[in-house]
C-alpha atoms as a PDB file:
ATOM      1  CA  UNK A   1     -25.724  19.453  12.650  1.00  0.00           C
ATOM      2  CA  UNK A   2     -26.638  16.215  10.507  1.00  0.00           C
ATOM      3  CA  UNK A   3     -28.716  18.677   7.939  1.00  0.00           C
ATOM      4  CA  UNK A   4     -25.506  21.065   7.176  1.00  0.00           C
ATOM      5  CA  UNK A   5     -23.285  18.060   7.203  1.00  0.00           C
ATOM      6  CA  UNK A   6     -25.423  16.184   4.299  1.00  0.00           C
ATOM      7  CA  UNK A   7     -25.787  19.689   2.584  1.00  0.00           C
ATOM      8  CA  UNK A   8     -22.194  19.916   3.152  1.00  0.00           C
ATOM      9  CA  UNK A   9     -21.282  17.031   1.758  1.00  0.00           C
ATOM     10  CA  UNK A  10     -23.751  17.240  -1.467  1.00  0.00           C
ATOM     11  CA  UNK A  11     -21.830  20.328  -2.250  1.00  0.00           C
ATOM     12  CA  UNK A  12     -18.609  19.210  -2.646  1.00  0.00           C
ATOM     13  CA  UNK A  13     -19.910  15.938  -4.535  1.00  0.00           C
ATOM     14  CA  UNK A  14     -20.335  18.796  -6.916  1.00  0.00           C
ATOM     15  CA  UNK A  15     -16.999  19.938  -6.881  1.00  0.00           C
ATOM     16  CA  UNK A  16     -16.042  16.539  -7.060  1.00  0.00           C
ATOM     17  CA  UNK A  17     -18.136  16.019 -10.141  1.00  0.00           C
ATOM     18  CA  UNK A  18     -16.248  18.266 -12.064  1.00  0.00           C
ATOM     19  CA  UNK A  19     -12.580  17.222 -11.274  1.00  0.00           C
ATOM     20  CA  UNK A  20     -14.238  13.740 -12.384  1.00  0.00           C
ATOM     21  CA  UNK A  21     -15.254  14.800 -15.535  1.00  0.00           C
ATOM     22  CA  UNK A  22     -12.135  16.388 -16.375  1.00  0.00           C
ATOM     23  CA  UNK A  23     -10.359  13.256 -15.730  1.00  0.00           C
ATOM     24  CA  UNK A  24     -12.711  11.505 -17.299  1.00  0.00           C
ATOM     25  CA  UNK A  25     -12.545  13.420 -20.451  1.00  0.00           C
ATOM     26  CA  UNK A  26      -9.012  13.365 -20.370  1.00  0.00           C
ATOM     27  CA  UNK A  27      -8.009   9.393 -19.458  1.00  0.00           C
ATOM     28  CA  UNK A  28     -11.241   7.498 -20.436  1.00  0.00           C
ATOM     29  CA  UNK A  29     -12.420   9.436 -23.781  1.00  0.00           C
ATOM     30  CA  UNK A  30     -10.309   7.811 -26.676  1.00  0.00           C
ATOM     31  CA  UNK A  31     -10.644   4.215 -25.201  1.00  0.00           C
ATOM     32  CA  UNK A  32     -13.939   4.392 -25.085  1.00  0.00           C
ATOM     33  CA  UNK A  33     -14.094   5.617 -28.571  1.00  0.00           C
ATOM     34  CA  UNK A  34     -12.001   2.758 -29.395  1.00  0.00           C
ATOM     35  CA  UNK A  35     -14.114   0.117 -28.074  1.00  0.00           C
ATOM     36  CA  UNK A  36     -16.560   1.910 -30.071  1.00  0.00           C
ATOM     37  CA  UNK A  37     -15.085   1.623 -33.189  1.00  0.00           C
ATOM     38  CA  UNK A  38     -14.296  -2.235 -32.471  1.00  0.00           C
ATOM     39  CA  UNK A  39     -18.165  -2.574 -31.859  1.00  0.00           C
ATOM     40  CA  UNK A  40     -19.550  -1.153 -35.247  1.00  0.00           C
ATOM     41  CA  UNK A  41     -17.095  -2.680 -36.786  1.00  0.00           C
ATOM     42  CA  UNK A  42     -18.248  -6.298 -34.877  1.00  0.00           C
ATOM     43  CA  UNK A  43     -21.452  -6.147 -34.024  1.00  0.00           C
ATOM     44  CA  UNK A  44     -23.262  -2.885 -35.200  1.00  0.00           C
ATOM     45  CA  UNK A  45     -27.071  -3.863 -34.460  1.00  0.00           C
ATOM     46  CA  UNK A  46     -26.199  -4.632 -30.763  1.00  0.00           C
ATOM     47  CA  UNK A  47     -24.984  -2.023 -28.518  1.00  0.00           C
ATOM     48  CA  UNK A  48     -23.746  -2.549 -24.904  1.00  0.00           C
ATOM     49  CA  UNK A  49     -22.722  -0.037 -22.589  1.00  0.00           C
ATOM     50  CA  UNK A  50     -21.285  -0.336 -19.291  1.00  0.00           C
ATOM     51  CA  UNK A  51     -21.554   2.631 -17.073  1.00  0.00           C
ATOM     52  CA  UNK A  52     -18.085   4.124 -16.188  1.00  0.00           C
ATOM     53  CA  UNK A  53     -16.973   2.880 -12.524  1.00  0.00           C
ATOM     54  CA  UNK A  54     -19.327   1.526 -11.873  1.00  0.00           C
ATOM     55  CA  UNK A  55     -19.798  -1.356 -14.353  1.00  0.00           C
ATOM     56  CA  UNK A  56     -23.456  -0.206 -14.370  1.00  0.00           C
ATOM     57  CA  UNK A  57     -24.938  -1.814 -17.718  1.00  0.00           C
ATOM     58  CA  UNK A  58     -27.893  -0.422 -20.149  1.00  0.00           C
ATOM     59  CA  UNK A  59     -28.613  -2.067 -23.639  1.00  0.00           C
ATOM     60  CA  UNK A  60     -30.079  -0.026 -26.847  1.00  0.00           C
ATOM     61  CA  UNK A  61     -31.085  -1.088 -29.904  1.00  0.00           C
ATOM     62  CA  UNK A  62     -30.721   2.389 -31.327  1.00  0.00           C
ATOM     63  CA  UNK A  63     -28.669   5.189 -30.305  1.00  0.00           C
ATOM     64  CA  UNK A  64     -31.141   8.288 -30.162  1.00  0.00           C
ATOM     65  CA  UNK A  65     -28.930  10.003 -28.135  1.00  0.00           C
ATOM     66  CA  UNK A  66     -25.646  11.373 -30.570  1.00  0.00           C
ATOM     67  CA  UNK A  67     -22.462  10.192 -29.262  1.00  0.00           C
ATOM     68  CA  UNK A  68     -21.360  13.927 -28.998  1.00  0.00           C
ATOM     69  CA  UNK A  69     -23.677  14.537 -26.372  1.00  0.00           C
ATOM     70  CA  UNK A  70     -23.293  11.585 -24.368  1.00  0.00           C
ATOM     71  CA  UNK A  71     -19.616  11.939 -24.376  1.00  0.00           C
ATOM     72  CA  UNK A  72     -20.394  15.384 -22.443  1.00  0.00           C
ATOM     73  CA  UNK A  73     -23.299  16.173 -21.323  1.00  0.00           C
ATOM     74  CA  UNK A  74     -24.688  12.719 -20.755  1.00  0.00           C
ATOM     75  CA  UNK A  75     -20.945  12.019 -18.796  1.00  0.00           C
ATOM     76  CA  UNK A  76     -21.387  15.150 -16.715  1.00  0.00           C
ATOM     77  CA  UNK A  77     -25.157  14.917 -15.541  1.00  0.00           C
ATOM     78  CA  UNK A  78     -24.006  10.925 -14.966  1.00  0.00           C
ATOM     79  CA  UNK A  79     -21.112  12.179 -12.733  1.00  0.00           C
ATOM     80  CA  UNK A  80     -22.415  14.755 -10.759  1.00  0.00           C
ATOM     81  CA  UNK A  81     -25.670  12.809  -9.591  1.00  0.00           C
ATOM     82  CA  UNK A  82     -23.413  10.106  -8.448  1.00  0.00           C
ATOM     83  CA  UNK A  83     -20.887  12.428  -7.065  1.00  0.00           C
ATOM     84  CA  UNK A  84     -23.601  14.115  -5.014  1.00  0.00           C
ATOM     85  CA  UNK A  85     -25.359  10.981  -4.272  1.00  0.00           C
ATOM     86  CA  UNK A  86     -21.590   9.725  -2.966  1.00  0.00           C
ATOM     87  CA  UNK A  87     -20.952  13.273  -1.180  1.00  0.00           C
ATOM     88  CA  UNK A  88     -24.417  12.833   0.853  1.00  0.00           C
ATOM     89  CA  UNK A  89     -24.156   9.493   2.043  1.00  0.00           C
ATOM     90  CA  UNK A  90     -20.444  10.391   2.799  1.00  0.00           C
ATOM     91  CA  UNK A  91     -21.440  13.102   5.273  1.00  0.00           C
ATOM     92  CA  UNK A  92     -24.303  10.715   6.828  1.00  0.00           C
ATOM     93  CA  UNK A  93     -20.900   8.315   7.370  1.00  0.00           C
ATOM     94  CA  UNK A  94     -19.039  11.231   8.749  1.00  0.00           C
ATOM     95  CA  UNK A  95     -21.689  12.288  11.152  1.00  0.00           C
ATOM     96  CA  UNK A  96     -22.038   8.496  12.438  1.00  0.00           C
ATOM     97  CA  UNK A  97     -18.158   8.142  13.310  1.00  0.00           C
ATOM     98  CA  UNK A  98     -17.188  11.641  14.206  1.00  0.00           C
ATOM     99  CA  UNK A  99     -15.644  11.492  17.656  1.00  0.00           C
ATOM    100  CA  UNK A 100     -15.220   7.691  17.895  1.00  0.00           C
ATOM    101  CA  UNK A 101     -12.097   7.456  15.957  1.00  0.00           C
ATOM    102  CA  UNK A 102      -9.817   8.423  18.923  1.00  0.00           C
ATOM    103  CA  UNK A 103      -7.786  11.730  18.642  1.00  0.00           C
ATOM    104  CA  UNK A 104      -8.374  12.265  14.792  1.00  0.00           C
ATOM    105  CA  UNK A 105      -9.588  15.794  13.885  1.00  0.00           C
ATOM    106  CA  UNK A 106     -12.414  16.666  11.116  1.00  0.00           C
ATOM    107  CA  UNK A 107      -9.901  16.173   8.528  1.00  0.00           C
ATOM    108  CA  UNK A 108      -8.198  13.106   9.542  1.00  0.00           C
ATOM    109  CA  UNK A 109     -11.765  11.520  10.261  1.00  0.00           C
ATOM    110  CA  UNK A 110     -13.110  12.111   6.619  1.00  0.00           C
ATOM    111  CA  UNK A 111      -9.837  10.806   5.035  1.00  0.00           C
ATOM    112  CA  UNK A 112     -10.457   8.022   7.147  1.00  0.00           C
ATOM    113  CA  UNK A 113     -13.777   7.657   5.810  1.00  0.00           C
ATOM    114  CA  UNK A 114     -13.195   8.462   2.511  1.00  0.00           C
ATOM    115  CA  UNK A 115     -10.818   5.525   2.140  1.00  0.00           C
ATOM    116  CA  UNK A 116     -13.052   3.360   3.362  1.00  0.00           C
ATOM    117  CA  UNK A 117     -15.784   4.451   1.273  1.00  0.00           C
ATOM    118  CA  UNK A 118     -13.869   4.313  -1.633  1.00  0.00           C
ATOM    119  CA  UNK A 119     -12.699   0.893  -0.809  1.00  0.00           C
ATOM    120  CA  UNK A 120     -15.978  -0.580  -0.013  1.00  0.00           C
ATOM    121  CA  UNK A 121     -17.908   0.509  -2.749  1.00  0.00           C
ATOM    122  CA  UNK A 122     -15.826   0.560  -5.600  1.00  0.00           C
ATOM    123  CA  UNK A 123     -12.319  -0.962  -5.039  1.00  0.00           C
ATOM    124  CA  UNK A 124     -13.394  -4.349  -3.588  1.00  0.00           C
ATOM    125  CA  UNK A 125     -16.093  -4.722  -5.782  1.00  0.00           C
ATOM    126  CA  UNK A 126     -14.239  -3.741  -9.366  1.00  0.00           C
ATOM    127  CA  UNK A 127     -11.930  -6.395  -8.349  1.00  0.00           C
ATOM    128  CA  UNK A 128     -14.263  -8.930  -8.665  1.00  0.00           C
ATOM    129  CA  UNK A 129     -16.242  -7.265 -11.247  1.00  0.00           C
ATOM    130  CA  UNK A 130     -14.252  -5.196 -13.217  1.00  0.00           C
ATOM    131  CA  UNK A 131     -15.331  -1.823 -15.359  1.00  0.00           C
ATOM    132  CA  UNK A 132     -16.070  -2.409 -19.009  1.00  0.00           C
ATOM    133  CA  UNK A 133     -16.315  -0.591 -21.805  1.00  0.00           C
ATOM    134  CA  UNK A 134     -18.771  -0.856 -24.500  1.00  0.00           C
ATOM    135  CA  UNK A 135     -18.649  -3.478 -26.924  1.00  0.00           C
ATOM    136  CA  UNK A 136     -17.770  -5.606 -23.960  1.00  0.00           C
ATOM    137  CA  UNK A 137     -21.173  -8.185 -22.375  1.00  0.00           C
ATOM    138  CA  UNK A 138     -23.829 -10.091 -23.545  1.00  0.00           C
ATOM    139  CA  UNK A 139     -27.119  -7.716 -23.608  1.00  0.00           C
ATOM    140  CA  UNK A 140     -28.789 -10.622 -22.143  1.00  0.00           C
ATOM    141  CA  UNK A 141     -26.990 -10.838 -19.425  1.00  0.00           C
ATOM    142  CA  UNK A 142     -27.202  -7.111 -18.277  1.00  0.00           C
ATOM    143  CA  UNK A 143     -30.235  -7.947 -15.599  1.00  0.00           C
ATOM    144  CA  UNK A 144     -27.893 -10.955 -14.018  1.00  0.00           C
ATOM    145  CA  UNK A 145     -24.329  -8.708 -14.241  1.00  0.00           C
ATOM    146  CA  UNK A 146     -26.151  -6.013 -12.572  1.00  0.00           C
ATOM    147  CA  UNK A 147     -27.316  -7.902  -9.327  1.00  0.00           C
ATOM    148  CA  UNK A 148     -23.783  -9.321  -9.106  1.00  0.00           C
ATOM    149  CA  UNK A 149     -22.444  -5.993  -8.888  1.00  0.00           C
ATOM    150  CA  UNK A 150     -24.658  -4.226  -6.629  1.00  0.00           C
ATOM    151  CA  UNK A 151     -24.576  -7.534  -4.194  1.00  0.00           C
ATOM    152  CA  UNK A 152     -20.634  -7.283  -4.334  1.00  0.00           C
ATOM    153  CA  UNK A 153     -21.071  -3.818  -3.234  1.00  0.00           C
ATOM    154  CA  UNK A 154     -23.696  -4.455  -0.342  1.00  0.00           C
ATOM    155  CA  UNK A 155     -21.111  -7.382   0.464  1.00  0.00           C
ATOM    156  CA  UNK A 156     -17.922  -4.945   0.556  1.00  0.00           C
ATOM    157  CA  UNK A 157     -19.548  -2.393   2.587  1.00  0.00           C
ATOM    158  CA  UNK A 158     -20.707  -4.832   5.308  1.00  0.00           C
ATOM    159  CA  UNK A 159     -17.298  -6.925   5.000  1.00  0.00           C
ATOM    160  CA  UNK A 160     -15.448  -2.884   5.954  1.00  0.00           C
ATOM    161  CA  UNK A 161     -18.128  -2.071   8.310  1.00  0.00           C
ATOM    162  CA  UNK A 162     -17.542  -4.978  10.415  1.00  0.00           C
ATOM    163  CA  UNK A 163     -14.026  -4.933  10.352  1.00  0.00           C
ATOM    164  CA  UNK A 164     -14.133  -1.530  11.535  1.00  0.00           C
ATOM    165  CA  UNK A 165     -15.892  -2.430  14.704  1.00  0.00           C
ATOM    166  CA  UNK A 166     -14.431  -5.931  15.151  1.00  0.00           C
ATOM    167  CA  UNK A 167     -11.017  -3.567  15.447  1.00  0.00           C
ATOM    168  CA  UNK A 168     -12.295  -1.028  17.735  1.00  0.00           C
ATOM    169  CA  UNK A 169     -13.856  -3.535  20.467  1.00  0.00           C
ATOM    170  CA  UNK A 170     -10.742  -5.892  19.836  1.00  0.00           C
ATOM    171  CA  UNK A 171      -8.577  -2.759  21.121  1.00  0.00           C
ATOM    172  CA  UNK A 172      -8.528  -3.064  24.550  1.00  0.00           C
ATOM    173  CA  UNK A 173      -7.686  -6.826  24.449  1.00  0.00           C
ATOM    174  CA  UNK A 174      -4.869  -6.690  21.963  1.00  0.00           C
ATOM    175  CA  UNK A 175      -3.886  -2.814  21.605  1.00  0.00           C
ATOM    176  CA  UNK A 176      -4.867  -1.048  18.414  1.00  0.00           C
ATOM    177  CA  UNK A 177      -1.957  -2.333  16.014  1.00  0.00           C
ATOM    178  CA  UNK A 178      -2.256  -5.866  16.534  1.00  0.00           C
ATOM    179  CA  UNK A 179      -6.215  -5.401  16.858  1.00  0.00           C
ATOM    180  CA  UNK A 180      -5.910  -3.605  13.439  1.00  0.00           C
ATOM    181  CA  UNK A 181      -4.781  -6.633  11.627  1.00  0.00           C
ATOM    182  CA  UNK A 182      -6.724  -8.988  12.610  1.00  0.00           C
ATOM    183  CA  UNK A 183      -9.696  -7.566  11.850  1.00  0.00           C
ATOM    184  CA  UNK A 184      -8.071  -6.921   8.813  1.00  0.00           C
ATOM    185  CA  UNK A 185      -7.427 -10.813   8.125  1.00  0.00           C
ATOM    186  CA  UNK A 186     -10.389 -11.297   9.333  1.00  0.00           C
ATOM    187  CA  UNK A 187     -12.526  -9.291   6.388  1.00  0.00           C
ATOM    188  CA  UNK A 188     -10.169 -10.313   3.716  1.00  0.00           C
ATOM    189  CA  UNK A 189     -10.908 -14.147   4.664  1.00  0.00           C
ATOM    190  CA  UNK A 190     -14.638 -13.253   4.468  1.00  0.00           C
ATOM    191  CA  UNK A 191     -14.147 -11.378   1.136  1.00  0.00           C
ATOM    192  CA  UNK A 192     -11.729 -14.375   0.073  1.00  0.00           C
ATOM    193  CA  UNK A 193     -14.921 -16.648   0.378  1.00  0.00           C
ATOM    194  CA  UNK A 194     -17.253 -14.180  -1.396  1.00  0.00           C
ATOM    195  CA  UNK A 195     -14.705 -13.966  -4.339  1.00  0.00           C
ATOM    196  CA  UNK A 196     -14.893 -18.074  -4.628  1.00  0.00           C
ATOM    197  CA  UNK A 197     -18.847 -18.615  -4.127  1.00  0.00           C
ATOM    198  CA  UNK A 198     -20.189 -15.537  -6.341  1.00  0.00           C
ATOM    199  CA  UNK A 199     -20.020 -16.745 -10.123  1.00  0.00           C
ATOM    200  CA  UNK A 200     -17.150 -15.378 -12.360  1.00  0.00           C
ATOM    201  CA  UNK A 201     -18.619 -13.130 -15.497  1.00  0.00           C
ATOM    202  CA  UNK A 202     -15.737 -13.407 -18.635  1.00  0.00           C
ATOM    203  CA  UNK A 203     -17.728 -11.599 -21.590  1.00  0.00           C
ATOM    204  CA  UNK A 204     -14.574 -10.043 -23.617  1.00  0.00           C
ATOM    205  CA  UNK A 205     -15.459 -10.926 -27.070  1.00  0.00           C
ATOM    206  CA  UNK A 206     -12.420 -12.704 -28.897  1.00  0.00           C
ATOM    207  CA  UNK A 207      -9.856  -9.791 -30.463  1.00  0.00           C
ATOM    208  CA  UNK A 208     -10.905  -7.155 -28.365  1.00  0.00           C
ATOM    209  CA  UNK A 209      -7.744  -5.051 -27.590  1.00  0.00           C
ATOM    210  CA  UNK A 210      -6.372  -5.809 -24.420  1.00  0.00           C
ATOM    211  CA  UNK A 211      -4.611  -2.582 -23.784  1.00  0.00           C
ATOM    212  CA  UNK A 212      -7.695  -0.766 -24.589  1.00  0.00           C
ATOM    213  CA  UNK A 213      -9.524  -2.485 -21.651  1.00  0.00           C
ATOM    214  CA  UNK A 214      -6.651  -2.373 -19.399  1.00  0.00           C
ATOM    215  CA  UNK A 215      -6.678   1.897 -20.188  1.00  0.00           C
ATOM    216  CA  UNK A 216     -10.299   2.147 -19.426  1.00  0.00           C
ATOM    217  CA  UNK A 217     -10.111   0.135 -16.524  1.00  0.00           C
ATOM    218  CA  UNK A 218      -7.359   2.409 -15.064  1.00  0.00           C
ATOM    219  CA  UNK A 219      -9.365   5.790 -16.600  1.00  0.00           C
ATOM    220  CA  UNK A 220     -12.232   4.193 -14.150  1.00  0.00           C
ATOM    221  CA  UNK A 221     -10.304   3.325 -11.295  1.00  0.00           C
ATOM    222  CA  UNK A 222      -8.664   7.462 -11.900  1.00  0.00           C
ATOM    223  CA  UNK A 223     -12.556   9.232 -12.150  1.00  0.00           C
ATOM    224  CA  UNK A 224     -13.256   7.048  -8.689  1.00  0.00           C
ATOM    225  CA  UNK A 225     -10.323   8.068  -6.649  1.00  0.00           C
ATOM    226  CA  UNK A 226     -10.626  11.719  -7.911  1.00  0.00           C
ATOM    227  CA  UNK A 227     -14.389  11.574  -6.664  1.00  0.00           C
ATOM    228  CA  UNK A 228     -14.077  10.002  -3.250  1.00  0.00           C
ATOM    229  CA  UNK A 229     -10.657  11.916  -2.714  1.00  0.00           C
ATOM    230  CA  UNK A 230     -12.078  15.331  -3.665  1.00  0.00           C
ATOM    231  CA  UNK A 231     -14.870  14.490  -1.143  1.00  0.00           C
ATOM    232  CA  UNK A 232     -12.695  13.375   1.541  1.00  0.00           C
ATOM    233  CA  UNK A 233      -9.985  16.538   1.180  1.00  0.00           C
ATOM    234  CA  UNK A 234     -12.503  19.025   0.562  1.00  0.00           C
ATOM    235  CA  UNK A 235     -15.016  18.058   3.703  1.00  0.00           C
ATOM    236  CA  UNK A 236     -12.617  17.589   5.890  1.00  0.00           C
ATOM    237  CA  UNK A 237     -11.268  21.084   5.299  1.00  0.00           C
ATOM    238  CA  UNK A 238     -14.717  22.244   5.226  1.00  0.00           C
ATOM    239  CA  UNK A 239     -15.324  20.794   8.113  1.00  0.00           C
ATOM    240  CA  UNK A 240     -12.251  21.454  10.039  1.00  0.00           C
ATOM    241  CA  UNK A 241     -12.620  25.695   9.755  1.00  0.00           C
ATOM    242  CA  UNK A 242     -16.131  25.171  10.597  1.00  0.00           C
ATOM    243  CA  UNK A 243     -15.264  23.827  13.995  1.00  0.00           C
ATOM    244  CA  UNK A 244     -12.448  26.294  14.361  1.00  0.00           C
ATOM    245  CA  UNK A 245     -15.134  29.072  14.204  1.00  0.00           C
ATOM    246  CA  UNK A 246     -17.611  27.692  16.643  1.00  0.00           C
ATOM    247  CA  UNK A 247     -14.230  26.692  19.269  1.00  0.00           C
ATOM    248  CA  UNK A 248     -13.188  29.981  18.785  1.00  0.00           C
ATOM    249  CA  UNK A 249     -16.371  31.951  20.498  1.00  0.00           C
ATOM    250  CA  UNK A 250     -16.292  29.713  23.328  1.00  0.00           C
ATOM    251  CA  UNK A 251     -12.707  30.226  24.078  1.00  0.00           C
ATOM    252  CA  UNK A 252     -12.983  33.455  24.259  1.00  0.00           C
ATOM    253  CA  UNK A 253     -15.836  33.199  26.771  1.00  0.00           C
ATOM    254  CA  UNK A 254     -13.634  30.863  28.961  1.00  0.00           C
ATOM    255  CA  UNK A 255     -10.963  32.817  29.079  1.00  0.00           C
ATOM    256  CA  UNK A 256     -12.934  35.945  30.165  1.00  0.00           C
ATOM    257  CA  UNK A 257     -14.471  33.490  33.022  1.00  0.00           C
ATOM    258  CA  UNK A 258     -11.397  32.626  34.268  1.00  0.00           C
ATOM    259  CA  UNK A 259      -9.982  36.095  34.346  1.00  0.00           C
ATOM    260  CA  UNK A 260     -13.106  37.153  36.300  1.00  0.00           C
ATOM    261  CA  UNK A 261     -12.814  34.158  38.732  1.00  0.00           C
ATOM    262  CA  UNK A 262      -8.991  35.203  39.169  1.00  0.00           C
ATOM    263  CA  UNK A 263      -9.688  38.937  39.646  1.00  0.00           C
ATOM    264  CA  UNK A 264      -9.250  40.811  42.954  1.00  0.00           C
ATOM    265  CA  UNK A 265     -11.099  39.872  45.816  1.00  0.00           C
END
């Protein structure tokens, strides 16, 4: 069950890849050519590029790569192994929660998920440590951005976690609404105090345009929703006809077991 969920799961991180992409191409193309063209014209022997969504960083001296191709291929191949990656550990999630979240079906379940995933490990996260375009960062600083970012994440994902079981077990005490929010105070109190201790990183160089950052932030925060609401949608769907077809069989066998037991005698 666990192997066709993860293969599952991979597979429509694929699909999800390329509704990314074309979102991508379409919201986050021109402003990162713009920040391009603000960085040759600024600083043309350093180049600093932050990963999109993710805020990953990577510094070049050179580009040997032409822009062309990294503003398609190099986008697509960088989308689809994390929408993949994303759509695997999605379905391991799924197959750890499914039947513990009451009375949802398949498709309510990896909504559920989906928004959680999304939230942990990109939402909560980006608003600490916002997506960047290039141009934008010290190159020396790429090693120390980089372990703020992926500790944010770790952070986020425990922070949801726990308030996802501090609100289960808190149900039978204080009812599911009311156990709900407090778990829900609860992690934002926690995240509250991560906010305030992790260091703040402010690398905008001075006349960068602000709407040009604001765009790209917004293209980034698009390709992410697309990715983990394409997976959600299209496994839970999946999913849900899937258990339709093995419900149906046994049914069927029921039913002919009860007409049996209720023949003549």
């Amino acid at each position: 069950m666990a192997r066709t969920l993860l293969i599952r799961g991979m597979l429509v991180g694929l699909v999800a890849a390329v509704l990314a992409f074309i979102v991508a191409k379409t919201l986050g193309e021109s402003q990162i050519g713009h920040a391009i063209t603000f960085e040759s014209a600024g600083e043309s022997s350093t180049h600093a590029h932050e990963a999109v969504g993710l805020a990953a960083h990577a510094h070049e001296e050179s580009e040997p790569v032409s822009r062309t191709v990294q503003s398609t291929l190099g986008l697509f191949t960088g989308l689809l192994l994390f929408s993949v990656a994303i759509g695997g550990m999605f379905a391991l999630a799924y197959a750890c929660v499914q039947g513990r979240l009451g009375t949802l079906g398949p498709r309510g379940t990896a909504a559920l998920v989906a928004l959680a995933g999304f939230t942990a490990v990109y939402l909560l996260p980006d608003l600490k440590y916002p997506a960047n375009p290039p141009a934008i960062g010290n190159p020396d600083t790429i090693g120390r951005r980089t372990v703020l970012y992926f500790l944010m994440i770790l952070i986020s994902v425990i922070v949801v976690v726990g308030t996802g079981v501090a609100a289960r077990r808190l149900t039978g005490r204080l009812g599911g609404w009311n156990a709900t929010i407090a778990a829900a105070v609860g992690g934002l109190v926690v995240l509250g105090v991560v906010y305030a201790v992790l260091p703040h990183v402010h690398e905008t160089p001075e006349g960068f345009p602000a709407d040009v950052l604001w765009r790209f932030r917004i293209a980034s925060l698009a390709i992410q929703a697309t990715v983990w609401a394409a997976i959600g949608l299209l496994f839970g769907t999946l999913t849900e006809r899937a258990f339709r077809r093995t419900a149906a069989p046994t049914s069927a066998i029921g039913a002919i077991g009860a007409a049996g037991a209720a023949g003549p005698g």
